[in-house]
N, C-alpha and C. Protein backbone atom coordinates (compact mmCIF):
# COMPACT_ATOMS: atom_id res chain seq x y z
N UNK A 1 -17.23 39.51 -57.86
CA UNK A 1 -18.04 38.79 -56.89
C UNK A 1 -17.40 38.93 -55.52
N UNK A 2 -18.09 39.18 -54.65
CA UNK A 2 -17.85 39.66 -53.25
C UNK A 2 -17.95 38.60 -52.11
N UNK A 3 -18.90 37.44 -52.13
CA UNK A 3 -19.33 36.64 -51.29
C UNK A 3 -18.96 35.37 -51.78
N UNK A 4 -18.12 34.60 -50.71
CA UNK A 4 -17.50 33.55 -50.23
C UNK A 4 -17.86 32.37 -49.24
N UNK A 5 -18.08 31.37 -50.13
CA UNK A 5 -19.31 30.57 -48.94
C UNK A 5 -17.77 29.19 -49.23
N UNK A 6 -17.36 28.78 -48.03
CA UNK A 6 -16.00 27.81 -48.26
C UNK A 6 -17.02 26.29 -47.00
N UNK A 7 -16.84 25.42 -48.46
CA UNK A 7 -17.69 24.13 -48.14
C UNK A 7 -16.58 23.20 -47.86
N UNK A 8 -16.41 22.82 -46.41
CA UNK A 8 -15.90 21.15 -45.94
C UNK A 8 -17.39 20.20 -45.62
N UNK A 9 -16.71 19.49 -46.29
CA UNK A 9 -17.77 18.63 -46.51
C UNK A 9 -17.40 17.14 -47.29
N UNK A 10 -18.26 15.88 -47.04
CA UNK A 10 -17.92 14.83 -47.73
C UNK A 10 -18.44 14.60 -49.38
N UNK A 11 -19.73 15.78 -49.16
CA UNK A 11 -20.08 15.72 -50.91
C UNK A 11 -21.71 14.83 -50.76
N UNK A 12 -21.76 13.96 -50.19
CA UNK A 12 -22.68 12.83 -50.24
C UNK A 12 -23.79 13.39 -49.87
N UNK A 13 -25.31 13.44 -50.47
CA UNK A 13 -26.28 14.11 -50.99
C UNK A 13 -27.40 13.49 -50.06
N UNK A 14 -27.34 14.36 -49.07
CA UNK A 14 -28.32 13.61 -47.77
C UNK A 14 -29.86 14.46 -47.40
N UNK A 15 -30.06 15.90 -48.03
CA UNK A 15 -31.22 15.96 -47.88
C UNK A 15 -31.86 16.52 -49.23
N UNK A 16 -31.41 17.78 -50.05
CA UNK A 16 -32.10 18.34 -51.32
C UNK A 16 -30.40 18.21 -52.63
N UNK A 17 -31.07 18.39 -53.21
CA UNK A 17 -29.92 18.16 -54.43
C UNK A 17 -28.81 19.33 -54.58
N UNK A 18 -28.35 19.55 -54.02
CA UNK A 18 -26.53 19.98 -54.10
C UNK A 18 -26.24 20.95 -55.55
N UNK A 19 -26.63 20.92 -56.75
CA UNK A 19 -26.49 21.00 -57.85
C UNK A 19 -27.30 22.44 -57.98
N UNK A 20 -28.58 22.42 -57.37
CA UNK A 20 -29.87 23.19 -57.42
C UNK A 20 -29.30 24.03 -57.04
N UNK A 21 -28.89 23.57 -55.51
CA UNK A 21 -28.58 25.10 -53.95
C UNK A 21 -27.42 25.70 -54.73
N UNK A 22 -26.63 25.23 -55.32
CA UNK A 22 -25.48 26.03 -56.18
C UNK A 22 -25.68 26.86 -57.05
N UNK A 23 -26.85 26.60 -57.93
CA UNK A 23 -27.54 27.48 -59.44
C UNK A 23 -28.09 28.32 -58.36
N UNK A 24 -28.77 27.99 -56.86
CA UNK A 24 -29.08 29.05 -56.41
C UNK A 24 -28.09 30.08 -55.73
N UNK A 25 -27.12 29.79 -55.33
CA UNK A 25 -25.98 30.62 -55.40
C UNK A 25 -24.99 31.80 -55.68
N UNK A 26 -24.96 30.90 -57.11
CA UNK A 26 -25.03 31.13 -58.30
C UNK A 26 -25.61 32.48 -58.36
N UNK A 27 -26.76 32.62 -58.34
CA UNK A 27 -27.45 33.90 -59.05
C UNK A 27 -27.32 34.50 -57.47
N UNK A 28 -27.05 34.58 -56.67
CA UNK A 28 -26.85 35.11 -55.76
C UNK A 28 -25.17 35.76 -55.75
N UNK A 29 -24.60 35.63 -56.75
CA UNK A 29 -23.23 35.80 -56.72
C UNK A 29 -22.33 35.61 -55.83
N UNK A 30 -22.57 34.33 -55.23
CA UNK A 30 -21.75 33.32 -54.20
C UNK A 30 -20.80 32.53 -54.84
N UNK A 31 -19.78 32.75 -54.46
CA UNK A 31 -18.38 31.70 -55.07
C UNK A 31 -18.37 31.18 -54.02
N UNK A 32 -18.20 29.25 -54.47
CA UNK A 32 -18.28 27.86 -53.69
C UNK A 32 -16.90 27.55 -54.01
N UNK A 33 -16.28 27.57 -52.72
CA UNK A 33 -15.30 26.45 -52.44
C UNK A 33 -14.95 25.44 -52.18
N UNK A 34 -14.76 24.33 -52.49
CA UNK A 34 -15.55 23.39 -51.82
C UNK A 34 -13.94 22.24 -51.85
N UNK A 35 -14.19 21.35 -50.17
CA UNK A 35 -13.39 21.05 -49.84
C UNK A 35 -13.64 19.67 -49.18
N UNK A 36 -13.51 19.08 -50.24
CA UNK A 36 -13.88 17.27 -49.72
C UNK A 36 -13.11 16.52 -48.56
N UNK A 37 -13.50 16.15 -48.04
CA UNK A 37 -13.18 15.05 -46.58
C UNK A 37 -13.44 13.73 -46.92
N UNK A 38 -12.87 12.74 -46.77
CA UNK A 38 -13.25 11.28 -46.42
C UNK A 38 -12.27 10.61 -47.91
N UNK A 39 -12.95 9.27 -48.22
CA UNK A 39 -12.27 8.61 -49.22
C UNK A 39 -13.73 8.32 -50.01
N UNK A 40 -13.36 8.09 -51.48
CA UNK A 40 -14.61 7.68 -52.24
C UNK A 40 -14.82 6.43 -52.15
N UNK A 41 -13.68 5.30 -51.15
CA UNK A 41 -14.07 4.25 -50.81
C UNK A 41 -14.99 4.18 -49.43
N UNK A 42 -15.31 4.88 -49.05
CA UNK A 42 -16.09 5.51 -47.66
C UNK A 42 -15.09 4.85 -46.65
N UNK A 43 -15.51 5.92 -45.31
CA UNK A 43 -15.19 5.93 -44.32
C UNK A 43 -15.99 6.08 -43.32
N UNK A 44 -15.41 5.36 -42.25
CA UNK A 44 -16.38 5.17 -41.10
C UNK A 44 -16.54 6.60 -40.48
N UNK A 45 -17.73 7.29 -39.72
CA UNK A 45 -17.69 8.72 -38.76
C UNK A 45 -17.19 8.41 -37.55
N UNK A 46 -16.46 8.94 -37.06
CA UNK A 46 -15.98 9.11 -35.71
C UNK A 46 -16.75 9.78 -34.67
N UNK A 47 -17.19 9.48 -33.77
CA UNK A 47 -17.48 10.08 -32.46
C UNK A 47 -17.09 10.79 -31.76
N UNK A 48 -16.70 11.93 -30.98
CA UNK A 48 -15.94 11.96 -30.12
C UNK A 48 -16.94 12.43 -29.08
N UNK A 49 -16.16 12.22 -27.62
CA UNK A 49 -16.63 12.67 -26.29
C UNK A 49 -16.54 14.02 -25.95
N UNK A 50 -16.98 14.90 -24.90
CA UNK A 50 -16.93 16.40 -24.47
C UNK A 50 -15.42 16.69 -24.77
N UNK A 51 -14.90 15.98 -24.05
CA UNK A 51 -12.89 16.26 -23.87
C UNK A 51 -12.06 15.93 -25.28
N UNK A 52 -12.66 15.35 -26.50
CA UNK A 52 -12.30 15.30 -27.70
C UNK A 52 -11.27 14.10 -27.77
N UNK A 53 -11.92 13.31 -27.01
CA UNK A 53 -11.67 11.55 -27.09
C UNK A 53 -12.72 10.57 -28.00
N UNK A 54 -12.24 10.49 -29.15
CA UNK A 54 -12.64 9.83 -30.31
C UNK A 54 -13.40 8.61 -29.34
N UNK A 55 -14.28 7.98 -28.98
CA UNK A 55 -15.57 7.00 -28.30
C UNK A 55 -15.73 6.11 -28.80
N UNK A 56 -15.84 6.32 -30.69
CA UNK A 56 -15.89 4.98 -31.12
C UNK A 56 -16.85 5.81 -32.63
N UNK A 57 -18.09 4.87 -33.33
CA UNK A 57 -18.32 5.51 -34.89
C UNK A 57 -19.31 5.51 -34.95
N UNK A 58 -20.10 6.31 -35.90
CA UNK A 58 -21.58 6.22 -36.02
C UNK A 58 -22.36 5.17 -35.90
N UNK A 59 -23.05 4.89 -36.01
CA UNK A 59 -23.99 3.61 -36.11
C UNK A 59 -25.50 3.67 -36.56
N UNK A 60 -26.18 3.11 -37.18
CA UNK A 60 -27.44 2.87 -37.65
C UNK A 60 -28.24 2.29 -36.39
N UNK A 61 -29.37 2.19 -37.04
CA UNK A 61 -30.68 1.46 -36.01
C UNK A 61 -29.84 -0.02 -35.76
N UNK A 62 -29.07 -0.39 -36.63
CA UNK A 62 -29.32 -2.13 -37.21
C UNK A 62 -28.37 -2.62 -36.15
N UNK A 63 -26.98 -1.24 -35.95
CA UNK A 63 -25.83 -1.20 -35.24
C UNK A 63 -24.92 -1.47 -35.93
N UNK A 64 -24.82 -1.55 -37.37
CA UNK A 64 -23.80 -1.16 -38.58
C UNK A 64 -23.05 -0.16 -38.47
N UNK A 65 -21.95 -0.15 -38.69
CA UNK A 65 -20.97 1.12 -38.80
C UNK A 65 -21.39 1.64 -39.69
N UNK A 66 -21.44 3.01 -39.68
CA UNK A 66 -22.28 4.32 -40.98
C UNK A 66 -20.79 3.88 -41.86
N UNK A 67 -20.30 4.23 -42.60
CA UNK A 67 -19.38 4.93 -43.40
C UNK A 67 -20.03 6.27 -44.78
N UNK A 68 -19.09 6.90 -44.82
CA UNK A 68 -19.21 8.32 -45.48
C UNK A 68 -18.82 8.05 -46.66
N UNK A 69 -19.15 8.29 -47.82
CA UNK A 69 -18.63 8.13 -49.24
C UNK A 69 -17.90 9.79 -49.71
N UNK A 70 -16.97 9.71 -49.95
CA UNK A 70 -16.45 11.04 -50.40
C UNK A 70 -16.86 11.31 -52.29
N UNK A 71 -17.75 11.96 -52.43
CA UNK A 71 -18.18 12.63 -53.88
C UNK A 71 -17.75 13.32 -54.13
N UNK A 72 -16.44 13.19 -54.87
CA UNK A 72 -15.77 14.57 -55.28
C UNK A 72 -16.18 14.97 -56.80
N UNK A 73 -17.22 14.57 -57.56
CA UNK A 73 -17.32 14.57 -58.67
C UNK A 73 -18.35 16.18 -58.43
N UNK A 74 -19.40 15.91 -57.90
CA UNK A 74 -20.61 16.37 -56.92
C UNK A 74 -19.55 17.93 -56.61
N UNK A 75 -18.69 17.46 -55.70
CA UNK A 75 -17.97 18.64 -55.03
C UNK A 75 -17.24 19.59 -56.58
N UNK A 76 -16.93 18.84 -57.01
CA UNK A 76 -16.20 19.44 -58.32
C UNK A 76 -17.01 20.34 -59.26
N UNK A 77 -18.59 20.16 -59.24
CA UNK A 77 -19.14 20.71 -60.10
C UNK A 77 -19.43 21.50 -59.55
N UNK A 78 -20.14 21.59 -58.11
CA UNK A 78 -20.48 23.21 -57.56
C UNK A 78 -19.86 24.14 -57.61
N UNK A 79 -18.00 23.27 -57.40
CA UNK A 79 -17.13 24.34 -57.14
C UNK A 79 -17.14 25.48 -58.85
N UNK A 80 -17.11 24.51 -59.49
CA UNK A 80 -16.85 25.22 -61.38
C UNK A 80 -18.16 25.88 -61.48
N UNK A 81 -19.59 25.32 -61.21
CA UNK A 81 -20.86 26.31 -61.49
C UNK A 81 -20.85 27.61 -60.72
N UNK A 82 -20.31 27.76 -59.75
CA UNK A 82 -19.78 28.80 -58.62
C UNK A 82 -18.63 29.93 -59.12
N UNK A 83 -17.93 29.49 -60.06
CA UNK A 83 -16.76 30.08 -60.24
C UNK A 83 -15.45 30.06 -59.26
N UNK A 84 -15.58 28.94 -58.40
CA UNK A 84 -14.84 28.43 -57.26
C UNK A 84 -14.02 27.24 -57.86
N UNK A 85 -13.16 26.34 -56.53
CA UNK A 85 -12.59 25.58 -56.94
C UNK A 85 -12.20 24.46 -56.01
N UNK A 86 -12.52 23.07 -56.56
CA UNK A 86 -12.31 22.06 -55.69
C UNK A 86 -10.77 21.68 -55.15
N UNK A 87 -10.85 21.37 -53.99
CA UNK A 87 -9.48 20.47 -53.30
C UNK A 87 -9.60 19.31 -52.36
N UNK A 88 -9.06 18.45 -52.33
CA UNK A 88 -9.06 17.69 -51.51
C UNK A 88 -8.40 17.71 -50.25
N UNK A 89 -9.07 17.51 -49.15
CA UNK A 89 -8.74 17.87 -48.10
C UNK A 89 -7.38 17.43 -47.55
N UNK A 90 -6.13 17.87 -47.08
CA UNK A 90 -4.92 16.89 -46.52
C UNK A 90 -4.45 16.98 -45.45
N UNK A 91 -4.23 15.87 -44.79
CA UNK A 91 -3.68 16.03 -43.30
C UNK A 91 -2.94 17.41 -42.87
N UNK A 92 -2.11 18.10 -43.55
CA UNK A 92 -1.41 19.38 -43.60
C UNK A 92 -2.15 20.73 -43.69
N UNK A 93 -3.53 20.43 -44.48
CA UNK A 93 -5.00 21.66 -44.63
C UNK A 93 -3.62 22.83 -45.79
N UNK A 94 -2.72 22.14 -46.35
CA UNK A 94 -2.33 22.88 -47.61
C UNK A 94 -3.35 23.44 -48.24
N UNK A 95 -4.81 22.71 -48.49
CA UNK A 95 -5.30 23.43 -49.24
C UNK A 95 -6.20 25.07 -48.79
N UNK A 96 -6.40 25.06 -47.70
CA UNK A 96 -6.86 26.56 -46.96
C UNK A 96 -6.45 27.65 -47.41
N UNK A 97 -4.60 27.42 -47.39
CA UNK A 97 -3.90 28.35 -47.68
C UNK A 97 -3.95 29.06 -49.23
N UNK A 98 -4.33 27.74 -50.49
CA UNK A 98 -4.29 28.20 -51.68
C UNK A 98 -5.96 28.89 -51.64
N UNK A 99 -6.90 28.72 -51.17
CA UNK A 99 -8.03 29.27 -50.87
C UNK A 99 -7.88 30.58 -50.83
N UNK A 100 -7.19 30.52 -49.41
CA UNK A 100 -7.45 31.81 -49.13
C UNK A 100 -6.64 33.33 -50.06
N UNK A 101 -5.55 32.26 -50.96
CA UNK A 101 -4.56 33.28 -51.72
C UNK A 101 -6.00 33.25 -52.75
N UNK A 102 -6.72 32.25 -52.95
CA UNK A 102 -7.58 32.70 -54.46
C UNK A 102 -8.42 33.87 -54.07
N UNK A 103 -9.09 33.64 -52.27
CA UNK A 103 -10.11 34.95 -51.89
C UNK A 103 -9.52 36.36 -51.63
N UNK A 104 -8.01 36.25 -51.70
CA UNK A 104 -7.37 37.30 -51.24
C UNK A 104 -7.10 38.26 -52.94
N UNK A 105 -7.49 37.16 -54.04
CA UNK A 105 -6.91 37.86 -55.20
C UNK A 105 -8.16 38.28 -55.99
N UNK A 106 -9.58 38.47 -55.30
CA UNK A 106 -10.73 38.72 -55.57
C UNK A 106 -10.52 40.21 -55.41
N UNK A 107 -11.67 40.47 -56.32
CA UNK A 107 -11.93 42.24 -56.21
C UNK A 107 -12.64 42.49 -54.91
N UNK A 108 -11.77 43.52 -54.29
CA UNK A 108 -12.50 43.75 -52.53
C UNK A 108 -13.21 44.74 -52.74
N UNK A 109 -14.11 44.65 -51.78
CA UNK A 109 -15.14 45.79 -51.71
C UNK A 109 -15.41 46.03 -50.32
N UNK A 110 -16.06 47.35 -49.82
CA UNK A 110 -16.16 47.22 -48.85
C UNK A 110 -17.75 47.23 -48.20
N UNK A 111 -18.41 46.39 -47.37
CA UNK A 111 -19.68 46.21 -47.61
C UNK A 111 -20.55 47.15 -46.73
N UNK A 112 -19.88 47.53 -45.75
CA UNK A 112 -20.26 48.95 -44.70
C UNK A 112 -19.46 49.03 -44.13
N UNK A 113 -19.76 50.43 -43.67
CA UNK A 113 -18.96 50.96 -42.88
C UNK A 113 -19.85 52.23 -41.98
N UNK A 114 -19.55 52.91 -41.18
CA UNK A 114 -19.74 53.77 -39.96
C UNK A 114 -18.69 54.27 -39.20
N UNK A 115 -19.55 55.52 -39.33
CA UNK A 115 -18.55 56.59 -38.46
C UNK A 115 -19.33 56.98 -37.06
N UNK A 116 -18.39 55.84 -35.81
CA UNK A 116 -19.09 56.72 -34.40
C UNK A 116 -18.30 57.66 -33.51
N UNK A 117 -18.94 58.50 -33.35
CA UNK A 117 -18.00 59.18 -32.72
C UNK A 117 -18.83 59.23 -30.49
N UNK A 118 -17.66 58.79 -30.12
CA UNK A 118 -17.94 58.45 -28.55
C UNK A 118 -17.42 59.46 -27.94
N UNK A 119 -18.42 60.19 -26.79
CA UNK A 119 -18.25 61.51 -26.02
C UNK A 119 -17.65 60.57 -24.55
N UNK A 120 -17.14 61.51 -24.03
CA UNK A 120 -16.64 60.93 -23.02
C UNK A 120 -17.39 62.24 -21.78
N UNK A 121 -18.02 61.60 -20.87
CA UNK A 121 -18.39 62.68 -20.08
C UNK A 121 -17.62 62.60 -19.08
N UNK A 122 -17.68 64.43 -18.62
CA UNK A 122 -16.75 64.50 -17.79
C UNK A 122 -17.59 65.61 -16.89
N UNK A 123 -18.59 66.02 -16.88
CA UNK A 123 -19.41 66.23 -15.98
C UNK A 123 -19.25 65.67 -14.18
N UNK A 124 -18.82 64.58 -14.04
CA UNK A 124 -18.31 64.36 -12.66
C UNK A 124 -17.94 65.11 -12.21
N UNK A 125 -16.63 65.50 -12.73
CA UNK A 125 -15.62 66.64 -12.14
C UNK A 125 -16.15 67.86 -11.28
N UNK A 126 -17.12 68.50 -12.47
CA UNK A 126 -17.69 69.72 -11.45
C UNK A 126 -18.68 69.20 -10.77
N UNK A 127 -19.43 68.24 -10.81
CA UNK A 127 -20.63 67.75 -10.08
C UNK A 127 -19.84 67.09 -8.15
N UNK A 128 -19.11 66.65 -8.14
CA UNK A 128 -18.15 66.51 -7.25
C UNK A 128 -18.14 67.85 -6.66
N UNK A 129 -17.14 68.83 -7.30
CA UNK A 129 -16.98 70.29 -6.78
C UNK A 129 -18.31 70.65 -6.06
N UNK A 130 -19.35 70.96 -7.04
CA UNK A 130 -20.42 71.29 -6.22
C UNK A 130 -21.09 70.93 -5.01
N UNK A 131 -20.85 69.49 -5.14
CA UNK A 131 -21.05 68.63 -3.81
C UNK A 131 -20.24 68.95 -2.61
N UNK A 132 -19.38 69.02 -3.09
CA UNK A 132 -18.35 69.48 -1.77
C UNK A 132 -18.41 71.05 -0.97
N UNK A 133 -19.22 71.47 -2.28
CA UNK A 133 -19.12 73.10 -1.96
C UNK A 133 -20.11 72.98 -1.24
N UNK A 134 -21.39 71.96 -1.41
CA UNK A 134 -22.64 72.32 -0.61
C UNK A 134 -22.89 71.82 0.38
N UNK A 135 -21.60 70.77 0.72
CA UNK A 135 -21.59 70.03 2.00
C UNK A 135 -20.87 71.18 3.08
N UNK A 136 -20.31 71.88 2.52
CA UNK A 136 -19.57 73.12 3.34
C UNK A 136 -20.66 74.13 3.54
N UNK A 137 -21.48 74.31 2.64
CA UNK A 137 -22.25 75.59 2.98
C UNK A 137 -23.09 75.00 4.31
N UNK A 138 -23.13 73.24 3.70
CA UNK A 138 -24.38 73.04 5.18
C UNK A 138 -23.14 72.58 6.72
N UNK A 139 -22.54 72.35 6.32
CA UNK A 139 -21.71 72.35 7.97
C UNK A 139 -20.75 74.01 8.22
N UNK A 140 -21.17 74.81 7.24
CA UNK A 140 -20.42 76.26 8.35
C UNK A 140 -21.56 76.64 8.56
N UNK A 141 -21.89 76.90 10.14
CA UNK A 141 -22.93 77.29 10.31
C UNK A 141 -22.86 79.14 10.36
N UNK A 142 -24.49 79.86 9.66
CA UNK A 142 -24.31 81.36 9.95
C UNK A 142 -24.14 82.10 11.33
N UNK A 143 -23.20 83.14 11.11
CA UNK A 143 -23.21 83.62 12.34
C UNK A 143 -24.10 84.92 12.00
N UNK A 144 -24.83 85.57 12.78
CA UNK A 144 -25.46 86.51 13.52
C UNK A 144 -24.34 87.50 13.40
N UNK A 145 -24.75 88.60 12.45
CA UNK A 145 -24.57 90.11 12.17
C UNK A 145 -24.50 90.72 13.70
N UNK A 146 -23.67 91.01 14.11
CA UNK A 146 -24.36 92.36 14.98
C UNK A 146 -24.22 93.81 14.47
N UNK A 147 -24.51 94.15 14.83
CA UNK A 147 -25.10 95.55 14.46
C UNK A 147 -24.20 96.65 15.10
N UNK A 148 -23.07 96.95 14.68
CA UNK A 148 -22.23 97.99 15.30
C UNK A 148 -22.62 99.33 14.56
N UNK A 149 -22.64 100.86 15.71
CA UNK A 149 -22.64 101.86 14.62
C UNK A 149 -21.37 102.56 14.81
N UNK A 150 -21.02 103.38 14.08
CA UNK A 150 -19.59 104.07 13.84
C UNK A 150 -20.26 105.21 14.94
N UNK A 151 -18.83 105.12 15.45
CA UNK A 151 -19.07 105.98 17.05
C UNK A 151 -17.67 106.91 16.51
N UNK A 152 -17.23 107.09 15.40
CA UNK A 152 -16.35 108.15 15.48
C UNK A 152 -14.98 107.40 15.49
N UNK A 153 -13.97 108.06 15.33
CA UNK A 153 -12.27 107.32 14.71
C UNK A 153 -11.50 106.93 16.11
N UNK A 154 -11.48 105.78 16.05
CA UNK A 154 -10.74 105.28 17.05
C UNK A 154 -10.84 105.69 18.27
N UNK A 155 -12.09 105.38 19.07
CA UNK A 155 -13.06 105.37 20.20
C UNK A 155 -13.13 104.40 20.96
């Protein structure tokens, strides 16, 4: 299997069923990684501003703090129907690294490739020359032949 789809995510099932998009995957020969965030006691979302100053937390219509439920059960099964594998996320992101040793120990393939080959023109060079040659032909001006006839050796 060639294709690597690596899920951060809290797990929590907010628009179509999670389980499905994986069987669809699945037959797509997509290996799910999947990499839970938050606590299964939920956690509040954070905000942040343009400059990446945390503002304050989600909020509802009501003005309730959202909190996030972490589903790692959810996360656990895509990862195994996938042929992938769950981790929990840690302040350190230790787990990236074992990721990426599992995608690195996959059979590689290569999915395209191309051969271009780039000309370099160099046409300037003489196009220059010529220019120069024809700026000379038009500023030496012709002179007028005269017409001498041979009058005999040194006359």
């Amino acid at each position: 299997k060639h294709k690597v789809l690596l899920l951060i995510t809290d797990g929590e099932d907010t628009i179509e069923d999670p389980l499905k998009m994986a069987e669809m995957a699945e037959k797509e020969g997509v290996v799910i990684y999947t990499v839970g965030i938050g606590s299964p006691k939920g956690v509040p979302i954070p905000l942040y501003d343009g400059k990446g100053k945390r503002v304050g937390f989600k909020k509802d219509r009501h003005g309730e703090i959202v909190l996030t439920k972490l589903d790692e059960i959810t996360l656990e099964k895509i990862a195994l129907q996938t042929g992938g594998k769950y981790y929990h996320a840690t302040p350190g992101e230790m787990e990236l690294g074992k990721i990426y040793d599992d995608i690195s120990k996959m059979e590689k393939k290569e999915l395209a490739s191309r051969i271009f080959s780039q000309y370099e023109d160099r046409f300037q060079y003489f196009l220059a020359i010529g220019i120069v040659l024809l700026i000379l032909e038009l500023a030496i001006p012709e002179r007028k032949k005269v017409k001498t006839e041979w009058q005999g050796r040194f006359v």
